[in-house]
C-alpha atoms as a PDB file:
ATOM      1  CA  UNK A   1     -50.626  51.245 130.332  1.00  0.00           C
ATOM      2  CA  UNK A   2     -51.037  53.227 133.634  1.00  0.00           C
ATOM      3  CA  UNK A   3     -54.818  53.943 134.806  1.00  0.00           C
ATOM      4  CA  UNK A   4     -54.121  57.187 135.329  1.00  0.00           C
ATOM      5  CA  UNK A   5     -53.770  57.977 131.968  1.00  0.00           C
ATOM      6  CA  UNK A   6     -57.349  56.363 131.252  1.00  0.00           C
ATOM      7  CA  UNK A   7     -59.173  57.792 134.366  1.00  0.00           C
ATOM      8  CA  UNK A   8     -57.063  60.869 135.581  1.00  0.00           C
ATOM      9  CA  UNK A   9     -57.067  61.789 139.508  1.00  0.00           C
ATOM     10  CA  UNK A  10     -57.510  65.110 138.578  1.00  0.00           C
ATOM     11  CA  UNK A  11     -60.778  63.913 136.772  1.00  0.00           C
ATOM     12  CA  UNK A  12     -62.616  61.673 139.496  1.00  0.00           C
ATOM     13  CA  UNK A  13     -65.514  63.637 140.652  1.00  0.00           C
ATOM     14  CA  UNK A  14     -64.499  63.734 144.735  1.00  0.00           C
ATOM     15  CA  UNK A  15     -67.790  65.374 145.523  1.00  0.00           C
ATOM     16  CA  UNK A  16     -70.058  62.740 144.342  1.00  0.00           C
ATOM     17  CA  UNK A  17     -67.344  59.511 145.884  1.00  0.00           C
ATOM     18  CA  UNK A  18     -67.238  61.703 149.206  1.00  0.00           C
ATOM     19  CA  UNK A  19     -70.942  61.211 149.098  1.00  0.00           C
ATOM     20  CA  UNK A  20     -70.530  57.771 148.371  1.00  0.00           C
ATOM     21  CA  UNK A  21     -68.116  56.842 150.697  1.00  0.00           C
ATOM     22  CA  UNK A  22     -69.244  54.844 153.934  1.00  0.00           C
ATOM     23  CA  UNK A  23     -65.876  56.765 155.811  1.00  0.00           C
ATOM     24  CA  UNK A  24     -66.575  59.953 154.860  1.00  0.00           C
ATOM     25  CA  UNK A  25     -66.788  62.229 158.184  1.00  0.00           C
ATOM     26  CA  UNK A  26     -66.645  65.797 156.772  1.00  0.00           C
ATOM     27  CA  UNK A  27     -67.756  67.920 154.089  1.00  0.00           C
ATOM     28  CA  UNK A  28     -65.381  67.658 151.348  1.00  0.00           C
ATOM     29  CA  UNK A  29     -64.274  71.321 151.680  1.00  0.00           C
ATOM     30  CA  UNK A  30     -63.294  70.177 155.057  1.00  0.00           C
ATOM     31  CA  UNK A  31     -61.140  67.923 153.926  1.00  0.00           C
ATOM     32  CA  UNK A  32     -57.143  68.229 154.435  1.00  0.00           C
ATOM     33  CA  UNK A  33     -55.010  66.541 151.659  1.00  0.00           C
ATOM     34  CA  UNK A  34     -54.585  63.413 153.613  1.00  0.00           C
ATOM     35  CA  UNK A  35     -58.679  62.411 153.587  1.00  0.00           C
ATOM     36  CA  UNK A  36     -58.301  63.864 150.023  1.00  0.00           C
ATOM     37  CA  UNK A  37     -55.817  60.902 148.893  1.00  0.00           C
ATOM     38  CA  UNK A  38     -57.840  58.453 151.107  1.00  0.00           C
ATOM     39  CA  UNK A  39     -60.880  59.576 148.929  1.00  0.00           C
ATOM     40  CA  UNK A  40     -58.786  58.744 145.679  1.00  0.00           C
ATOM     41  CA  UNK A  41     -57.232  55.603 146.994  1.00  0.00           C
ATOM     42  CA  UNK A  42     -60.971  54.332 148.077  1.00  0.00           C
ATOM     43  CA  UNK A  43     -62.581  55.675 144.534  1.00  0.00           C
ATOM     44  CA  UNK A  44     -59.878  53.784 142.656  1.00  0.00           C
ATOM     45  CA  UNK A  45     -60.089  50.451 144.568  1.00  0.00           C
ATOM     46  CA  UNK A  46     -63.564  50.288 144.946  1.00  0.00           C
ATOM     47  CA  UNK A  47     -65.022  51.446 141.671  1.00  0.00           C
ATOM     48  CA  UNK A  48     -61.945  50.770 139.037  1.00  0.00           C
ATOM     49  CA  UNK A  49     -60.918  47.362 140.861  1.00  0.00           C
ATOM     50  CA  UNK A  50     -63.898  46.164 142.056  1.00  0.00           C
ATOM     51  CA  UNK A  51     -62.263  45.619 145.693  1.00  0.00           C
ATOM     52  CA  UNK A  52     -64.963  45.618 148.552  1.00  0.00           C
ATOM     53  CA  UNK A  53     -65.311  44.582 152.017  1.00  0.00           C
ATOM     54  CA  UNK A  54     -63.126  43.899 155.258  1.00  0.00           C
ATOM     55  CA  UNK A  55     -60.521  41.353 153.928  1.00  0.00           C
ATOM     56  CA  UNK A  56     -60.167  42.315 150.175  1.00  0.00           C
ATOM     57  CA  UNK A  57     -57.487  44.688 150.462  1.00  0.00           C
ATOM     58  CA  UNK A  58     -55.051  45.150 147.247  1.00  0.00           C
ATOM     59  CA  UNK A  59     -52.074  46.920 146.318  1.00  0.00           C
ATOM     60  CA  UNK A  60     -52.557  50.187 144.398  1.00  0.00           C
ATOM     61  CA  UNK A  61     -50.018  50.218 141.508  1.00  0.00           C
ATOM     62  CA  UNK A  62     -47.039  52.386 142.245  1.00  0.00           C
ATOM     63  CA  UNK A  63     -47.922  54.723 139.344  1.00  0.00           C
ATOM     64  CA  UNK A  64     -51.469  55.599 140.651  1.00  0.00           C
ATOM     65  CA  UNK A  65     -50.037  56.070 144.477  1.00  0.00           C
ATOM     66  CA  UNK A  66     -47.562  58.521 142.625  1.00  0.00           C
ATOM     67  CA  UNK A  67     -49.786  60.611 140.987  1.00  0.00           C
ATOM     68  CA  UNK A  68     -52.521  60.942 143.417  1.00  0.00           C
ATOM     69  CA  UNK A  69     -49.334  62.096 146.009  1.00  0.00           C
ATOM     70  CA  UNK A  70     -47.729  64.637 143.293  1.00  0.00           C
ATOM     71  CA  UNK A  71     -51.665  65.709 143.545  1.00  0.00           C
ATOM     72  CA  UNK A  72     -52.461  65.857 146.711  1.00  0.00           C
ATOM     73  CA  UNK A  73     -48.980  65.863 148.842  1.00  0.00           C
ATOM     74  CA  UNK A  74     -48.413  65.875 152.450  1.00  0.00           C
ATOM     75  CA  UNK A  75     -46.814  68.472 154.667  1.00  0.00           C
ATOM     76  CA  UNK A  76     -43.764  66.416 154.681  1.00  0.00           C
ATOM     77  CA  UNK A  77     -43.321  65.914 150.601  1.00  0.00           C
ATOM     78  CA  UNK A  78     -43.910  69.885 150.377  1.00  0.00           C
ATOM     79  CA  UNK A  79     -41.462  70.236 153.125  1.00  0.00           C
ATOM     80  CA  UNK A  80     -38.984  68.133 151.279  1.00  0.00           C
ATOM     81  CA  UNK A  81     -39.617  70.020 148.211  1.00  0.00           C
ATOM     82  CA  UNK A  82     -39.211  73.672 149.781  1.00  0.00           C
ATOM     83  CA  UNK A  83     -35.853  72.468 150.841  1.00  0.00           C
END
């Protein structure tokens, strides 16, 4: 089963990780896409698999990179898209 059908991107409160979130430089209305996905990608590892600290990196699963990217694409994917 794919976590994003049990905890939805759409779904993860971004205020309250933003707040959380040691990297966090701006206000989350600040934000462009890009720290957007970073805020996702950190939410996801940190709180759903439990990865923390310099060293403990892990791969995302494919299906979770995908959604949070059809969420919140880049320049170049809309680009693409418009083309």
């Amino acid at each position: 089963m794919c976590i994003t059908e049990c905890i939805k991107p759409r779904e993860v409160p971004l205020a309250i990780v933003a707040q959380e979130c040691i990297f966090v430089t701006r206000d989350l209305e600040d934000m462009s896409q890009s720290d957007i996905r970073f805020l996702l990608y950190y939410y996801y590892a940190t709180t759903v698999y439990q990865f923390h600290g310099k060293g403990n990196r892990i791969m995302l699963p494919e299906c979770l990179k995908y959604a949070i990217r059809e969420l919140y694409p880049n320049k170049q994917q809309m680009e693409k898209k418009c083309e």
